[in-house]
PDB file of N, CA and C in Angstrom:
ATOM      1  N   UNK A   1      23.377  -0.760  -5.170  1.00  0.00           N
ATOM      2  CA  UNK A   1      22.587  -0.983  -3.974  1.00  0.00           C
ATOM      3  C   UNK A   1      22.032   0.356  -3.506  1.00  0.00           C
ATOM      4  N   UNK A   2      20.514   0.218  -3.382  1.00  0.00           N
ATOM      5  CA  UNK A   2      20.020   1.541  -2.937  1.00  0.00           C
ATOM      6  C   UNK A   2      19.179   1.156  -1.737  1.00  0.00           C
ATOM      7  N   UNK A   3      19.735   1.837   0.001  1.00  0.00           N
ATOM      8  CA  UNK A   3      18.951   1.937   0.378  1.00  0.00           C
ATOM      9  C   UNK A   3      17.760   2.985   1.098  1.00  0.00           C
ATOM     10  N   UNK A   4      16.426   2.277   1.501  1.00  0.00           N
ATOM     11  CA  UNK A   4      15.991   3.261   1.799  1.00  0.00           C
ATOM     12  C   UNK A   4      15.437   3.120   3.478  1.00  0.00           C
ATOM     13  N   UNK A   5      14.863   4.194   3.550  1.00  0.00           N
ATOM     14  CA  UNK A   5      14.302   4.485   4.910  1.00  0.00           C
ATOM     15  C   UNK A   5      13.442   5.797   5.644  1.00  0.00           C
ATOM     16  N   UNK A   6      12.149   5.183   6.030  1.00  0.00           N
ATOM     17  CA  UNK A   6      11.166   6.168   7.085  1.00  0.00           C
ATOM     18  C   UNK A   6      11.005   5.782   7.805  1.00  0.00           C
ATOM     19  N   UNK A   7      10.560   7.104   8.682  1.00  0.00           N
ATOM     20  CA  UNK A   7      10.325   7.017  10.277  1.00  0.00           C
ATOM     21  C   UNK A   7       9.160   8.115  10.759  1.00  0.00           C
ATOM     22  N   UNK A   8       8.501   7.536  11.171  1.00  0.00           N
ATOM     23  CA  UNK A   8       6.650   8.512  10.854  1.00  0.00           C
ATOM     24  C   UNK A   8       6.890   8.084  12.929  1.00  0.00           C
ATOM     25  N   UNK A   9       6.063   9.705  13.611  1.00  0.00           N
ATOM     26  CA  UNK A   9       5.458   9.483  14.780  1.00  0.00           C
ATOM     27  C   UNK A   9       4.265   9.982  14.604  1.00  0.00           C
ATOM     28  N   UNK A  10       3.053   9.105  14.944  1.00  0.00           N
ATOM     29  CA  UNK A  10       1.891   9.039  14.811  1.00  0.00           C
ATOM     30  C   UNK A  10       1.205   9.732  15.996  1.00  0.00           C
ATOM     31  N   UNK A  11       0.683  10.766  16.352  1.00  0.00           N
ATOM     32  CA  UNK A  11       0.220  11.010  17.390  1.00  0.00           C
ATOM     33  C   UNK A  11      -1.513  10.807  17.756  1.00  0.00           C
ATOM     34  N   UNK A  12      -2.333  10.552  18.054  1.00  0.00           N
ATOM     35  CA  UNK A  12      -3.537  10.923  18.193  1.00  0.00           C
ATOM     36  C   UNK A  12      -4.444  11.582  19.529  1.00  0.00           C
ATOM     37  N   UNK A  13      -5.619  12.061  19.329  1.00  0.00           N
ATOM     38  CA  UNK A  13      -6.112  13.481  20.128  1.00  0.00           C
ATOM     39  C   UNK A  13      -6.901  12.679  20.668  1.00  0.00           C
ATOM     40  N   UNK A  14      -7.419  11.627  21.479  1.00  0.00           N
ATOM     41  CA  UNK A  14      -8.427  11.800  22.313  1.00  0.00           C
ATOM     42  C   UNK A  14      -9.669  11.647  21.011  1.00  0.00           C
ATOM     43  N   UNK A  15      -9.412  11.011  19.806  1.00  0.00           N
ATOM     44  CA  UNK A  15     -10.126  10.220  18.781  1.00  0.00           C
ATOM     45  C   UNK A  15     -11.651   9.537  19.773  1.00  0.00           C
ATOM     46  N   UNK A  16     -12.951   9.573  19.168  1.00  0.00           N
ATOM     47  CA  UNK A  16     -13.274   8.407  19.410  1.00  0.00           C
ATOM     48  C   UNK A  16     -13.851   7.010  18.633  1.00  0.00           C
ATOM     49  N   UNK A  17     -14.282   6.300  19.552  1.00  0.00           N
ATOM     50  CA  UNK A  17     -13.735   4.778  19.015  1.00  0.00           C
ATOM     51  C   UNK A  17     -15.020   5.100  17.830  1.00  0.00           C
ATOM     52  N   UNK A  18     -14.785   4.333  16.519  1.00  0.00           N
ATOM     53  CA  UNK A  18     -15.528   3.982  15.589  1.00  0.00           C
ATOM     54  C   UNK A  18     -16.590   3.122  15.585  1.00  0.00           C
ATOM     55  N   UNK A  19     -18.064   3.971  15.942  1.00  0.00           N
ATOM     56  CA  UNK A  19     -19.121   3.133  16.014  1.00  0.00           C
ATOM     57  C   UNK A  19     -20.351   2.947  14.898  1.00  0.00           C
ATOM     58  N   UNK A  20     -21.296   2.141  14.940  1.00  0.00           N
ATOM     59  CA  UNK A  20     -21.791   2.201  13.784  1.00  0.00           C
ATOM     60  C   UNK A  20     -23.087   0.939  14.690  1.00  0.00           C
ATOM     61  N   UNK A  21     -24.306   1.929  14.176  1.00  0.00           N
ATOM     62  CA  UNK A  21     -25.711   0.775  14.751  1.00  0.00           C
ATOM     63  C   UNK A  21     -25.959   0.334  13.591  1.00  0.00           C
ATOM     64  N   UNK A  22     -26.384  -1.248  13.640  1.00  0.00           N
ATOM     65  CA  UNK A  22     -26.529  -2.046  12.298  1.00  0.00           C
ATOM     66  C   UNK A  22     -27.495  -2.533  12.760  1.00  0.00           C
ATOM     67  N   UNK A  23     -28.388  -3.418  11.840  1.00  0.00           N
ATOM     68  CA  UNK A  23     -29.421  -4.743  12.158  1.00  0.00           C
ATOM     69  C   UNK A  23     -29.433  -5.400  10.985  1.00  0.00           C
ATOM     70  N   UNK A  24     -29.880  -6.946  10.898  1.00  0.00           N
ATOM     71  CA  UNK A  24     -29.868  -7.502  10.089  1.00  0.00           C
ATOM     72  C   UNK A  24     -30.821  -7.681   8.940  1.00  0.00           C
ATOM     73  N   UNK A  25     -30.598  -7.705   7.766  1.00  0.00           N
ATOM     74  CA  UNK A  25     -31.401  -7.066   6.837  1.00  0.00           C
ATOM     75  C   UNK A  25     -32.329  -8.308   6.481  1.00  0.00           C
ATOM     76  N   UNK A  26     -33.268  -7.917   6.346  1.00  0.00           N
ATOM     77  CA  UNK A  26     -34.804  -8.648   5.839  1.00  0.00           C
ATOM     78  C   UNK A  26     -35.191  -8.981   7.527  1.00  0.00           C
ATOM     79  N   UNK A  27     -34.819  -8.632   8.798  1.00  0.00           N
ATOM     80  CA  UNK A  27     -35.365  -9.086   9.768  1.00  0.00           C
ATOM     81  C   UNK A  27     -36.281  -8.526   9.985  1.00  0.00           C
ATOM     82  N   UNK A  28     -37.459  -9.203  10.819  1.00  0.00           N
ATOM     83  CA  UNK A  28     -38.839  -8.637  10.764  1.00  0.00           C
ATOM     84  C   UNK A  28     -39.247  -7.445  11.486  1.00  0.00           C
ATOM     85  N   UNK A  29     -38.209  -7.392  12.943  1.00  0.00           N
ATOM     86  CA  UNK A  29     -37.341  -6.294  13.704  1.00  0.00           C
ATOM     87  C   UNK A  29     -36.811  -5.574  13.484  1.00  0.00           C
ATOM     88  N   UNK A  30     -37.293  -4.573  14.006  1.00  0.00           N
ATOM     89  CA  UNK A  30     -36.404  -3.179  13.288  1.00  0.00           C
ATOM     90  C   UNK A  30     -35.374  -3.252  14.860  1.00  0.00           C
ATOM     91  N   UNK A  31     -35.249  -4.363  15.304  1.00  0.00           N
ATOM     92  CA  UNK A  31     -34.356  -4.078  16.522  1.00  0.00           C
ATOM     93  C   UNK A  31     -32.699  -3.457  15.959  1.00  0.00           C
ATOM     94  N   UNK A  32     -31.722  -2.833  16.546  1.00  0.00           N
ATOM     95  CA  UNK A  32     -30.508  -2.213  16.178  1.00  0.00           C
ATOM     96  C   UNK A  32     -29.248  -2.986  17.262  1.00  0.00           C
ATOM     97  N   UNK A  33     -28.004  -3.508  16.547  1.00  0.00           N
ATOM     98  CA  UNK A  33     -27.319  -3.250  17.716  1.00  0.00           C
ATOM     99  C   UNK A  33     -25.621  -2.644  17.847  1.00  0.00           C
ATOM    100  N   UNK A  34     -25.438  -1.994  18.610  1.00  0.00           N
ATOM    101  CA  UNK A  34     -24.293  -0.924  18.101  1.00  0.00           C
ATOM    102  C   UNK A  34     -22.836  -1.992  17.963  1.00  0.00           C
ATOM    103  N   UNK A  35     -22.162  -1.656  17.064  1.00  0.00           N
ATOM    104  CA  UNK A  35     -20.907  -2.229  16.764  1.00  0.00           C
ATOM    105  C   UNK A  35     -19.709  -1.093  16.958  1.00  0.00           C
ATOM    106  N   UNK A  36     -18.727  -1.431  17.790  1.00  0.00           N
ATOM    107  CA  UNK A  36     -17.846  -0.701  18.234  1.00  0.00           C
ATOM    108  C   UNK A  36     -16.297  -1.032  17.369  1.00  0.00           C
ATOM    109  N   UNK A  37     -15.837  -0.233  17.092  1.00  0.00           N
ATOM    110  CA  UNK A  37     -14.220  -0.073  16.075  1.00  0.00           C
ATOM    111  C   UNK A  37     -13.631  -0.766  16.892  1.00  0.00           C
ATOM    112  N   UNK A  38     -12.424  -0.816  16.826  1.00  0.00           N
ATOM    113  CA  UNK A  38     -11.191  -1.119  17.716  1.00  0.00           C
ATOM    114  C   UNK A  38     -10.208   0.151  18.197  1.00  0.00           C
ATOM    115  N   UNK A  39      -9.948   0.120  19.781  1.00  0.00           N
ATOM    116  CA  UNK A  39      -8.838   0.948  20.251  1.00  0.00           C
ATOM    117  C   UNK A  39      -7.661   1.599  19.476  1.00  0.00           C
ATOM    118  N   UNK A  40      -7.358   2.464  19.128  1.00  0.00           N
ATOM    119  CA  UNK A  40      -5.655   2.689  18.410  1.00  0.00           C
ATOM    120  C   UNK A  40      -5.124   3.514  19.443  1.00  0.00           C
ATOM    121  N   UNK A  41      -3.990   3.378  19.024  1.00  0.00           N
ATOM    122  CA  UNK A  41      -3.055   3.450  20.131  1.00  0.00           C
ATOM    123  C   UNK A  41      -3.000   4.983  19.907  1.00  0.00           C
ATOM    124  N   UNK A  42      -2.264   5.754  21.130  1.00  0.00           N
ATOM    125  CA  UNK A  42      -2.620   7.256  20.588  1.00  0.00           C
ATOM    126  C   UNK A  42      -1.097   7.645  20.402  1.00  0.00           C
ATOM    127  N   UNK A  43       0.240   6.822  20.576  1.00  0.00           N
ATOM    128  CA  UNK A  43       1.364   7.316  20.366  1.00  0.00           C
ATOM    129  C   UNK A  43       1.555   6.290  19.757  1.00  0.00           C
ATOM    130  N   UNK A  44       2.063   6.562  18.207  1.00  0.00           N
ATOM    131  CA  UNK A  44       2.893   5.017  17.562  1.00  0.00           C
ATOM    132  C   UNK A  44       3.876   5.719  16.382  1.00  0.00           C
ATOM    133  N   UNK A  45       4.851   4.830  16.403  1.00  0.00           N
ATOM    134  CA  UNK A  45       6.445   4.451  16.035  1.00  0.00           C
ATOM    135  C   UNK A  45       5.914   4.144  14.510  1.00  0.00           C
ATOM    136  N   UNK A  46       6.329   4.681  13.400  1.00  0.00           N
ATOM    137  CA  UNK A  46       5.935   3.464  11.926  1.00  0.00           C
ATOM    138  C   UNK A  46       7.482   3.773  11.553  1.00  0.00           C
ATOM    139  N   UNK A  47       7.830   2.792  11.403  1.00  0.00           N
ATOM    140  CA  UNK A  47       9.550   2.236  10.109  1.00  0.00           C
ATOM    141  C   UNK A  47       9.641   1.618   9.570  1.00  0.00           C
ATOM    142  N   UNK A  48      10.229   2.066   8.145  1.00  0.00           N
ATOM    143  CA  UNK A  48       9.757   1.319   7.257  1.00  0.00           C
ATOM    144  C   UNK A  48      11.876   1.410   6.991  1.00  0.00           C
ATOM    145  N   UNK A  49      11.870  -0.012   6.543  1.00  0.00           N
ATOM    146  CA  UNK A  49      13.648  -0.213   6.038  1.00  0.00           C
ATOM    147  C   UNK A  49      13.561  -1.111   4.865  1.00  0.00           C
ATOM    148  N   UNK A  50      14.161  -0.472   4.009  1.00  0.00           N
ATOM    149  CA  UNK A  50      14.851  -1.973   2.859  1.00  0.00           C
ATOM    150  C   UNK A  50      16.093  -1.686   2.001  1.00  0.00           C
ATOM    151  N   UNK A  51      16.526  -2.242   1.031  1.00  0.00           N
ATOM    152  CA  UNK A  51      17.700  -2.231   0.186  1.00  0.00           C
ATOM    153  C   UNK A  51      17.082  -2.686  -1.295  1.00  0.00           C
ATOM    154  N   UNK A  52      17.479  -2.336  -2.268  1.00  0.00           N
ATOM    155  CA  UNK A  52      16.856  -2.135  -3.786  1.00  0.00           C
ATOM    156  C   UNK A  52      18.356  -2.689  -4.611  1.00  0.00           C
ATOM    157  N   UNK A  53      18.282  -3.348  -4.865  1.00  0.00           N
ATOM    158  CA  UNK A  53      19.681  -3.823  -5.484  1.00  0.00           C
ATOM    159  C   UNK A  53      18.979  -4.223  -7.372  1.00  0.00           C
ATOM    160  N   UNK A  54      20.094  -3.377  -8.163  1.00  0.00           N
ATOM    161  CA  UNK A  54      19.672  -3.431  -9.263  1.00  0.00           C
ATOM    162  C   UNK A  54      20.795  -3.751 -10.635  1.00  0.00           C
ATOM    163  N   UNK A  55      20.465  -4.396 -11.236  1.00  0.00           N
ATOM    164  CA  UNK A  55      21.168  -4.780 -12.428  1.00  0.00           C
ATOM    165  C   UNK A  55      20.709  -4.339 -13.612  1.00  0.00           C
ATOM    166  N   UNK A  56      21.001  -4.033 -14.742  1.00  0.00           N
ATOM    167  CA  UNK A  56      20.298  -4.137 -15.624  1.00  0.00           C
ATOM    168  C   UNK A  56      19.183  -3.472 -15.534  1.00  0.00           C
ATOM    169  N   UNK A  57      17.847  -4.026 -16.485  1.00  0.00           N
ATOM    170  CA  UNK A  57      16.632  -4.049 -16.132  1.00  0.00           C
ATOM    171  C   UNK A  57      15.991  -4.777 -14.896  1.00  0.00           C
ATOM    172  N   UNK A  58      16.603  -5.354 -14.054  1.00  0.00           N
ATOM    173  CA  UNK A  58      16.227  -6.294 -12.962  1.00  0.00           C
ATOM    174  C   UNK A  58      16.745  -5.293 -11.497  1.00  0.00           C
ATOM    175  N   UNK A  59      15.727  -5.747 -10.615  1.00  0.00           N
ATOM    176  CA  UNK A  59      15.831  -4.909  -9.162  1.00  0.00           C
ATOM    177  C   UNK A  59      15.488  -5.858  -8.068  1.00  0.00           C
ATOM    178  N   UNK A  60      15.670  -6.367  -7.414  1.00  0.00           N
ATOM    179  CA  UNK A  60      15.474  -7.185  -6.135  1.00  0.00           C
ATOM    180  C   UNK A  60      15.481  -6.188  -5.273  1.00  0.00           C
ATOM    181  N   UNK A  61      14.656  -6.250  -4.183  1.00  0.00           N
ATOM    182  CA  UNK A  61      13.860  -5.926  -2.957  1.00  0.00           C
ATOM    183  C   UNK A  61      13.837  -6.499  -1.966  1.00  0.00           C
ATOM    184  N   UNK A  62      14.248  -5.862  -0.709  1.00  0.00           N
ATOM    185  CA  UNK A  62      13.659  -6.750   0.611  1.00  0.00           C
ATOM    186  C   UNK A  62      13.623  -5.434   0.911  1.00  0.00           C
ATOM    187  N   UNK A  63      12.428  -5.728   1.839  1.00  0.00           N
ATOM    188  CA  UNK A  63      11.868  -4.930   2.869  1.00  0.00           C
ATOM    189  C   UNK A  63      11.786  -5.075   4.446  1.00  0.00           C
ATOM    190  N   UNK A  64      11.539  -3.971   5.734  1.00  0.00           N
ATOM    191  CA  UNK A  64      10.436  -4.349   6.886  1.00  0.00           C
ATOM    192  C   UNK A  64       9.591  -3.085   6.930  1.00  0.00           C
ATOM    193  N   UNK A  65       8.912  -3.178   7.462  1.00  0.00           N
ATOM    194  CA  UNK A  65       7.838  -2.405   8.277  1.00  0.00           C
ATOM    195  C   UNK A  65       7.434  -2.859   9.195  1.00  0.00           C
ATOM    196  N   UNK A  66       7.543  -1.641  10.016  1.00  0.00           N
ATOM    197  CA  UNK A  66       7.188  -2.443  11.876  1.00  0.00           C
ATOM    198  C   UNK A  66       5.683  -1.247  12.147  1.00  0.00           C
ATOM    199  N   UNK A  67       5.612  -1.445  13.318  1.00  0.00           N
ATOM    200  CA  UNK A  67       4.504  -0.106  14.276  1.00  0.00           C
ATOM    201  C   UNK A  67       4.638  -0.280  15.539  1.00  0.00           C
ATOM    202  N   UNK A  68       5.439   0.959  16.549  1.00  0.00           N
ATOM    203  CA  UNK A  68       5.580   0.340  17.701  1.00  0.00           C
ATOM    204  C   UNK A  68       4.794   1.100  18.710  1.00  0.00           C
ATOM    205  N   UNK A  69       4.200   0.737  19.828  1.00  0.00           N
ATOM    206  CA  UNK A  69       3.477   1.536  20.417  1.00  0.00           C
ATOM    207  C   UNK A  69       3.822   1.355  21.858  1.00  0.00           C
ATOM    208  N   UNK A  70       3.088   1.246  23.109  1.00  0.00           N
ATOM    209  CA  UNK A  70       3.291   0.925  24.168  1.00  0.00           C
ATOM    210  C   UNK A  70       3.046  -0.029  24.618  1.00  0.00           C
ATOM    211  N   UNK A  71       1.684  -0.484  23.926  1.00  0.00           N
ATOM    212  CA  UNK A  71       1.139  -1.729  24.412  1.00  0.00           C
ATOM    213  C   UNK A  71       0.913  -2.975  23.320  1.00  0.00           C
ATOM    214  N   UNK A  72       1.123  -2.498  21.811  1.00  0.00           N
ATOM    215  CA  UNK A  72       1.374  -3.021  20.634  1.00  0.00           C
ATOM    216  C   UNK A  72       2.116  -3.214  20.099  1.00  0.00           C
ATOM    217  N   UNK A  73       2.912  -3.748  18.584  1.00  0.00           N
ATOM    218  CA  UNK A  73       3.680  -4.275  17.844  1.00  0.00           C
ATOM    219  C   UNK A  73       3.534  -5.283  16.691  1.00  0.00           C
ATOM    220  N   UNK A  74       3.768  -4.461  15.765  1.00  0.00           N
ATOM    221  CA  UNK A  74       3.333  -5.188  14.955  1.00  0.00           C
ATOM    222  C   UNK A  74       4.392  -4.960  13.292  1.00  0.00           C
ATOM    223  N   UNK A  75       4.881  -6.291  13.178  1.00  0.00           N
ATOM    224  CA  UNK A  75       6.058  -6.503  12.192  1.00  0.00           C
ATOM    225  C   UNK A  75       5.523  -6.789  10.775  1.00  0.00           C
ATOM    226  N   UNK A  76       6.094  -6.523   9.648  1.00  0.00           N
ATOM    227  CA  UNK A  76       5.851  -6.884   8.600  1.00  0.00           C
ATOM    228  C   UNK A  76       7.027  -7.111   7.467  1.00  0.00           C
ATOM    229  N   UNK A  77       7.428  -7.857   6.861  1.00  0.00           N
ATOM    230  CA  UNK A  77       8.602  -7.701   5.431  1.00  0.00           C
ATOM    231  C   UNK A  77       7.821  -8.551   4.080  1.00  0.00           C
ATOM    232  N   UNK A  78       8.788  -7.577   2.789  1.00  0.00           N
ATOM    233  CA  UNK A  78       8.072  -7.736   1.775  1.00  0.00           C
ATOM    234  C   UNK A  78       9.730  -7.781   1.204  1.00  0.00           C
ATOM    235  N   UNK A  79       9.050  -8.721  -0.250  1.00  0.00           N
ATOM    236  CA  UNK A  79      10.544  -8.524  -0.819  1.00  0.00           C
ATOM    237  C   UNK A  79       9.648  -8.576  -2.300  1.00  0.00           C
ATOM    238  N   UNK A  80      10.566  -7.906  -2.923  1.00  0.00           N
ATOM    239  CA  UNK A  80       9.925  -7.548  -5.154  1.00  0.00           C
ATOM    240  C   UNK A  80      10.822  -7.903  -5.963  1.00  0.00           C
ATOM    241  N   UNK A  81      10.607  -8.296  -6.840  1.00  0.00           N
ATOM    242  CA  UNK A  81      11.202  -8.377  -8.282  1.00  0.00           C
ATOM    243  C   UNK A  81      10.720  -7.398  -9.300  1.00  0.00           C
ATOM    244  N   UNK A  82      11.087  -6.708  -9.924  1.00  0.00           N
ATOM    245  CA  UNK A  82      11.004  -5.369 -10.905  1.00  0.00           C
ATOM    246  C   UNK A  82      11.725  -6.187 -12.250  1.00  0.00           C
ATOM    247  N   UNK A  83      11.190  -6.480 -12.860  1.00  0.00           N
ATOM    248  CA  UNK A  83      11.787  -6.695 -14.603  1.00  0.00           C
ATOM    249  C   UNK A  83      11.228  -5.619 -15.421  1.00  0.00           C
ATOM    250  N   UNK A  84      12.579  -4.764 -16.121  1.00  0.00           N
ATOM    251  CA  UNK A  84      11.914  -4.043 -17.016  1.00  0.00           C
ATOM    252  C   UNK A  84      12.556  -4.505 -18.254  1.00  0.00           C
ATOM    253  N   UNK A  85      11.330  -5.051 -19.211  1.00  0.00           N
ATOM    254  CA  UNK A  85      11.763  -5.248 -20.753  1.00  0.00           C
ATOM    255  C   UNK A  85      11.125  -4.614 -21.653  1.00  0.00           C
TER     256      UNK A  85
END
């Protein structure tokens, strides 16, 4: 049994938001209209946890990964199979 584990603090500076002017193509208008990114958070939490259990050529996996912020949260788990022949 092997496990593992990270722990990342994400900081950000006063970033700004991701914009981008588009229009729709073949329109007869050269009119534009701006499309705005989404907010990120400027302090966030990333952890990542799992256990690797191995036999043989065979390894089973479970995982999580989270992101925690102040006003966000957001969970994730993964689990693998590894066959080596």
């Amino acid at each position: 049994m092997r496990p593992r584990a990270s722990i990342a603090w994400e900081q950000g500076y006063n970033a700004p938001l991701p914009t981008a002017n588009l229009r729709f193509a073949g329109s007869a208008s050269n009119a534009t209209y701006l499309v705005t990114g989404p907010t990120f958070a400027r302090s966030r939490a990333d952890v990542d946890l799992g256990v690797d259990v191995s036999r043989g050529g065979f390894t089973l996996g479970v995982g999580y990964q989270g992101q925690f912020a102040s006003r966000t949260r957001q969970d994730g788990f993964t689990a693998h199979i590894d066959l080596v022949f």
